[in-house]
C-alpha atoms as a PDB file:
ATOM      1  CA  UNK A   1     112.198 109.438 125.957  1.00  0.00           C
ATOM      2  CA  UNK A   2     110.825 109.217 122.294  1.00  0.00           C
ATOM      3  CA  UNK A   3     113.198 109.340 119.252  1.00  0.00           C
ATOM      4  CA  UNK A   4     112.813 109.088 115.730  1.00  0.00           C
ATOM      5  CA  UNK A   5     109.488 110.567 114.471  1.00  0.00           C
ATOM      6  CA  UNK A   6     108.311 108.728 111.198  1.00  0.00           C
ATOM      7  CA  UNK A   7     105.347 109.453 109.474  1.00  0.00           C
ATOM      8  CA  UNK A   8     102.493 107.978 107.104  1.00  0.00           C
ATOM      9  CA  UNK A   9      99.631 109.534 104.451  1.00  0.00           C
ATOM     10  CA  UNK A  10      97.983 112.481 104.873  1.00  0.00           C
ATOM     11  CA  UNK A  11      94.529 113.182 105.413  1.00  0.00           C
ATOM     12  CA  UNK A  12      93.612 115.367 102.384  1.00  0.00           C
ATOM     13  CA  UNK A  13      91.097 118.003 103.471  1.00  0.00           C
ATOM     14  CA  UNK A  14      91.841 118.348 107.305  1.00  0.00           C
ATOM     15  CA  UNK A  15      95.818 118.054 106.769  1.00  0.00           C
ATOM     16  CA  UNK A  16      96.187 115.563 109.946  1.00  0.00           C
ATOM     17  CA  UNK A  17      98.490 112.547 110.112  1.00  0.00           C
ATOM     18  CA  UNK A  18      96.699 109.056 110.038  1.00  0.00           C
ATOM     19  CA  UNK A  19      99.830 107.725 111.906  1.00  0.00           C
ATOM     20  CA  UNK A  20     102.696 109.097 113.865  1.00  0.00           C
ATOM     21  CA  UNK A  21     105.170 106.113 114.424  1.00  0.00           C
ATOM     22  CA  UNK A  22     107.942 106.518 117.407  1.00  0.00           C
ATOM     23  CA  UNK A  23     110.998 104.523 118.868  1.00  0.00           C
ATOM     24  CA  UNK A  24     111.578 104.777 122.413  1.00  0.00           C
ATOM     25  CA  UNK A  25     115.614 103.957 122.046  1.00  0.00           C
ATOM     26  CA  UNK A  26     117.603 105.974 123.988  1.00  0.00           C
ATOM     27  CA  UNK A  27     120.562 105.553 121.509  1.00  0.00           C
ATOM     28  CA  UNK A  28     118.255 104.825 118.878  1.00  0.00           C
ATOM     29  CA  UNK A  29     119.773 103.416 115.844  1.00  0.00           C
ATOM     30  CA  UNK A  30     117.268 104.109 112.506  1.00  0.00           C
ATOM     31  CA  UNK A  31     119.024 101.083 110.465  1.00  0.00           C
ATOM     32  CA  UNK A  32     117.679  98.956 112.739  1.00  0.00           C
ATOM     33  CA  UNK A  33     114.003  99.546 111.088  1.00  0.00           C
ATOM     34  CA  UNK A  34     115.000  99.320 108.261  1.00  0.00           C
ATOM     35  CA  UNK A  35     113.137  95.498 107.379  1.00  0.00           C
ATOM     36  CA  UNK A  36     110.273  97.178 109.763  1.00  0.00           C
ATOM     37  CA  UNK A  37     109.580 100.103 107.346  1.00  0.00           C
ATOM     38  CA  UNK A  38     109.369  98.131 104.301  1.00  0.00           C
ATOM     39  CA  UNK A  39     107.159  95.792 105.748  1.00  0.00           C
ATOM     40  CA  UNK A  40     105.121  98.477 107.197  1.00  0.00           C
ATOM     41  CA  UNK A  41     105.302 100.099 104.077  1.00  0.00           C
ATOM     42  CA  UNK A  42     103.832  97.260 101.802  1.00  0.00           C
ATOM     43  CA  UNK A  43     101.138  96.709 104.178  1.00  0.00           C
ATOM     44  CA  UNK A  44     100.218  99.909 104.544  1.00  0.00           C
ATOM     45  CA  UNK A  45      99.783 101.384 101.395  1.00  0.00           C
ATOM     46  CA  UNK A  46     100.156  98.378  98.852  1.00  0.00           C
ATOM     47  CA  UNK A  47      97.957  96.047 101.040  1.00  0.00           C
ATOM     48  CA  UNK A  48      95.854  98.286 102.671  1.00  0.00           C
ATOM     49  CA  UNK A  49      96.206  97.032 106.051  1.00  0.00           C
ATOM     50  CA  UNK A  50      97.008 100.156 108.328  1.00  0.00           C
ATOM     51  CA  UNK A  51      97.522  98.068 110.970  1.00  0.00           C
ATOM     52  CA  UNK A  52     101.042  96.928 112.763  1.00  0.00           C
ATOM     53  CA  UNK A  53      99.691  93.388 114.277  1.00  0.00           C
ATOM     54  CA  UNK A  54      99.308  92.217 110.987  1.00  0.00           C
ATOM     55  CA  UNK A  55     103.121  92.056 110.280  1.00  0.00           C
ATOM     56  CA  UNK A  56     104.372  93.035 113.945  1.00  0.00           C
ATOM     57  CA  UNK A  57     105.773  89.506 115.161  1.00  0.00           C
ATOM     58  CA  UNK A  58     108.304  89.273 112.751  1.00  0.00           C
ATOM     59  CA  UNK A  59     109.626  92.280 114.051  1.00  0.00           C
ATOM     60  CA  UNK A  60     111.410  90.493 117.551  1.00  0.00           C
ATOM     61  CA  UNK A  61     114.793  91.712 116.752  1.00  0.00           C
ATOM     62  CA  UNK A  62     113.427  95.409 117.251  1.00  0.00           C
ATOM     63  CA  UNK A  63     111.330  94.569 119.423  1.00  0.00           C
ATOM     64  CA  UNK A  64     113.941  93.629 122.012  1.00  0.00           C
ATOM     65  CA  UNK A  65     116.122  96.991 121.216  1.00  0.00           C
ATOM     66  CA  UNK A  66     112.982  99.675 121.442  1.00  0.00           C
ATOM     67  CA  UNK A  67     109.147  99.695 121.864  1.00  0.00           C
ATOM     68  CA  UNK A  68     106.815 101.230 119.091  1.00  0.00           C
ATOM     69  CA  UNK A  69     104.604 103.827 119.792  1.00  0.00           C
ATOM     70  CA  UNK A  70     102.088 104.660 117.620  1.00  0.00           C
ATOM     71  CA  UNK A  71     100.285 107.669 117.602  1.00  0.00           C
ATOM     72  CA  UNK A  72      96.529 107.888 115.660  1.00  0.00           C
ATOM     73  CA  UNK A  73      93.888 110.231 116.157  1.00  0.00           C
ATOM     74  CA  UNK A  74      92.415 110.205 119.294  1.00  0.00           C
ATOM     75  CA  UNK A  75      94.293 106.973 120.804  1.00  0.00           C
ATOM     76  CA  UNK A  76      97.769 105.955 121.514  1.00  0.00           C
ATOM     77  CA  UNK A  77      99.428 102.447 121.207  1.00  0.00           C
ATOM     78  CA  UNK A  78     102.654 100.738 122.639  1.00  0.00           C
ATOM     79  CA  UNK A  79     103.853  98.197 121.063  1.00  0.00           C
ATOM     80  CA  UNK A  80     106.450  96.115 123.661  1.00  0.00           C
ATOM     81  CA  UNK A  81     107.998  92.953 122.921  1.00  0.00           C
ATOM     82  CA  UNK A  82     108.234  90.215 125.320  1.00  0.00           C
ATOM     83  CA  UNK A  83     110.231  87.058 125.873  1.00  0.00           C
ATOM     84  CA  UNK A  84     109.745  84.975 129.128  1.00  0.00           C
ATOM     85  CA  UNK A  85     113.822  84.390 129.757  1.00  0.00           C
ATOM     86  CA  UNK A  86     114.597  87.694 128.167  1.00  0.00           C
ATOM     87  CA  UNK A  87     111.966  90.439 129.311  1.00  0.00           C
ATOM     88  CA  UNK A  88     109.099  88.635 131.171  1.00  0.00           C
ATOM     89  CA  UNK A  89     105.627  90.361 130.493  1.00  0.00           C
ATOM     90  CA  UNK A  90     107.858  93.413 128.850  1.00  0.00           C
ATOM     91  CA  UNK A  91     110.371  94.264 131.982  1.00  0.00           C
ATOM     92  CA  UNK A  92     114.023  94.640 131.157  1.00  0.00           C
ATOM     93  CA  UNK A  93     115.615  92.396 133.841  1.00  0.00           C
ATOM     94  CA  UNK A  94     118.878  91.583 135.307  1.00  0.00           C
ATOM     95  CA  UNK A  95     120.916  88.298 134.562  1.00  0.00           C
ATOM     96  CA  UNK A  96     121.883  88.129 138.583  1.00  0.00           C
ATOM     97  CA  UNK A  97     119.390  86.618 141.151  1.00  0.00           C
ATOM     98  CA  UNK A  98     118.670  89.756 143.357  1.00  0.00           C
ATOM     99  CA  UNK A  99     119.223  87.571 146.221  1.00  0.00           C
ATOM    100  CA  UNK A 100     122.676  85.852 146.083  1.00  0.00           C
ATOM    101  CA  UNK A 101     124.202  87.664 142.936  1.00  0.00           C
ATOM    102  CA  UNK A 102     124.993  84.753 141.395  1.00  0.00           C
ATOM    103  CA  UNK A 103     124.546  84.941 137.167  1.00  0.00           C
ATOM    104  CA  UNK A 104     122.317  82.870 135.021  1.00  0.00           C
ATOM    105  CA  UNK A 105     121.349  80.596 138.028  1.00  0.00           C
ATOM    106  CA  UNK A 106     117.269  81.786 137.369  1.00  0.00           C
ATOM    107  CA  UNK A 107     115.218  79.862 135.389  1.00  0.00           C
ATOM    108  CA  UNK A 108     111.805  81.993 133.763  1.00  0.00           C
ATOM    109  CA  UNK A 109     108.375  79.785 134.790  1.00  0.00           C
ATOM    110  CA  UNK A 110     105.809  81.386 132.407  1.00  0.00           C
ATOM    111  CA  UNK A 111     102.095  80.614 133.463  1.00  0.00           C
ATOM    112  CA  UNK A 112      99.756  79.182 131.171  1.00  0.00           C
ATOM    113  CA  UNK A 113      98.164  82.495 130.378  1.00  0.00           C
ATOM    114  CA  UNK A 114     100.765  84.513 130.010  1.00  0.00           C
ATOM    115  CA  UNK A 115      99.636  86.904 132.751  1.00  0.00           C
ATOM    116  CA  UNK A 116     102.715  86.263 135.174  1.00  0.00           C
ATOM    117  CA  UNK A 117     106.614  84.850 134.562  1.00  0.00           C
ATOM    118  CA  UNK A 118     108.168  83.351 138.218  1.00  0.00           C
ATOM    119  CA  UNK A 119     112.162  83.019 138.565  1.00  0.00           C
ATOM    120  CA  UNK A 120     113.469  81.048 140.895  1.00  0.00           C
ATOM    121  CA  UNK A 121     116.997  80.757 141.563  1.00  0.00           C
ATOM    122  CA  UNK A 122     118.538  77.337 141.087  1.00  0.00           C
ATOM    123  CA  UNK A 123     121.279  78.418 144.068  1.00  0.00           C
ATOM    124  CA  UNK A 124     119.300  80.072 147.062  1.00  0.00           C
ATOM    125  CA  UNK A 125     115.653  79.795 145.762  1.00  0.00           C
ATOM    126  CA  UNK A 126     114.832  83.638 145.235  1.00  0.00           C
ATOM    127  CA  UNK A 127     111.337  83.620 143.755  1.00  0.00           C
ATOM    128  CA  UNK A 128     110.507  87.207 141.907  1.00  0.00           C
ATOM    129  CA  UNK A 129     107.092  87.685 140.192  1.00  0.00           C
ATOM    130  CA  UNK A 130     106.728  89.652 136.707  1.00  0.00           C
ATOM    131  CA  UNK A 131     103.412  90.457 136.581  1.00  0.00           C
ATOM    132  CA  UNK A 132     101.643  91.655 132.957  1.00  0.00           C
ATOM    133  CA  UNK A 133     100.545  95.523 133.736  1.00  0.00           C
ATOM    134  CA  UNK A 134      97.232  96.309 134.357  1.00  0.00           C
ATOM    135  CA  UNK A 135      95.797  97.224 130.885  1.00  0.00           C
ATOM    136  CA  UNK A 136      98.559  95.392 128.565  1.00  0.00           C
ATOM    137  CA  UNK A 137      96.951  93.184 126.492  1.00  0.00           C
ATOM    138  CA  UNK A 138      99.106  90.376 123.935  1.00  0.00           C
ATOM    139  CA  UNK A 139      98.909  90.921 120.600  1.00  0.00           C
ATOM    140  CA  UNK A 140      98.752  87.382 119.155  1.00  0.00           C
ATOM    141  CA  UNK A 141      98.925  85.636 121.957  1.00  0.00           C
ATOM    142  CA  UNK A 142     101.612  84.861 125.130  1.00  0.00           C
ATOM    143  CA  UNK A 143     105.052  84.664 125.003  1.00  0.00           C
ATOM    144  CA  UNK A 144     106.140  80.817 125.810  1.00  0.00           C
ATOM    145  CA  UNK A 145     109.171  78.999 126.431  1.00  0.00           C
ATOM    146  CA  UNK A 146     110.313  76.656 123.752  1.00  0.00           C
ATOM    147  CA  UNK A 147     109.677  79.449 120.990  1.00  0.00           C
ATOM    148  CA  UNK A 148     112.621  79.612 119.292  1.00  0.00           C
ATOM    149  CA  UNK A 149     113.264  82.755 121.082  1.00  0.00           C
ATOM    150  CA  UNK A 150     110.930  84.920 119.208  1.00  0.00           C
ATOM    151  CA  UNK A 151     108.752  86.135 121.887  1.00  0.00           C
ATOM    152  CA  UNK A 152     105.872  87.553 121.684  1.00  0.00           C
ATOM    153  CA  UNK A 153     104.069  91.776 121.281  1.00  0.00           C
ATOM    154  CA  UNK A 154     101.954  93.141 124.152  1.00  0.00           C
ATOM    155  CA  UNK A 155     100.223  96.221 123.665  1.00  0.00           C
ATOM    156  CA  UNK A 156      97.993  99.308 125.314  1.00  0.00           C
ATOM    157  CA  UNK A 157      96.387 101.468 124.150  1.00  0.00           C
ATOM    158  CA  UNK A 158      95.362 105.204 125.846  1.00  0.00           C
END
């Protein structure tokens, strides 16, 4: 489900949108762009940089809460945050080992790449694979451990 349409300049003579930006927040909660529209704001039209990787990794405390779509003409993009404790490669996950229930017993394993996050469980030694999806890309760079839990963008683009 997509919520919360917001939208940028104008073309002048065809009368198209440059940009379409979208929330995919169930319960979406608009003051919680608030710092992302400024920012997007000022680099958009007082900077001149259209783009959202410019600014986007500032943005992890939306991030975790929604993904950004944003809609151009003629492609797509998803912006989805990712955090290799919190939501490894960009799946939501569950606190509980799948295997024995138990909470907070999993510890994330990133690889060095950033295409994969292992959790085993400290208790029985459940191993589950995240996995990046085929045609996600990272936007800076990985997610790694020892970030000061700010994670890290993926997108893909259609």
């Amino acid at each position: 489900m997509v919520n919360s349409f917001i939208i940028s300049n104008v073309y002048p003579l065809r009368q198209l949108f440059s940009t379409i930006l979208c929330y995919s927040q169930a319960d979406f909660q608009p003051s919680a762009t608030h710092k992302f529209m400024m920012d997007w704001a000022l680099s958009h039209f007082v900077f001149g940089r259209p783009k959202l990787d410019g600014f986007i990794r500032e943005h992890a405390s939306l991030g975790a809460h929604t993904d950004i779509i944003e809609f151009q003409p003629g492609e797509t993009t998803i912006f989805r945050w990712s955090h290799p404790g919190a939501r490894p490669v960009g799946f939501h996950i569950s606190k509980q080992c799948p295997a024995c229930g138990r909470l907070k017993t999993r510890k994330p394993m990133p690889n060095e790449d950033g295409t994969s996050v292992i959790f085993k469980c400290r208790v029985c030694r459940n191993r589950t694979i995240y996995t990046l999806p085929d045609g996600w890309n990272w936007t800076h760079g990985p997610a790694v451990m020892g970030d000061q839990g700010q994670g890290a963008w993926m997108h893909y683009t259609e």
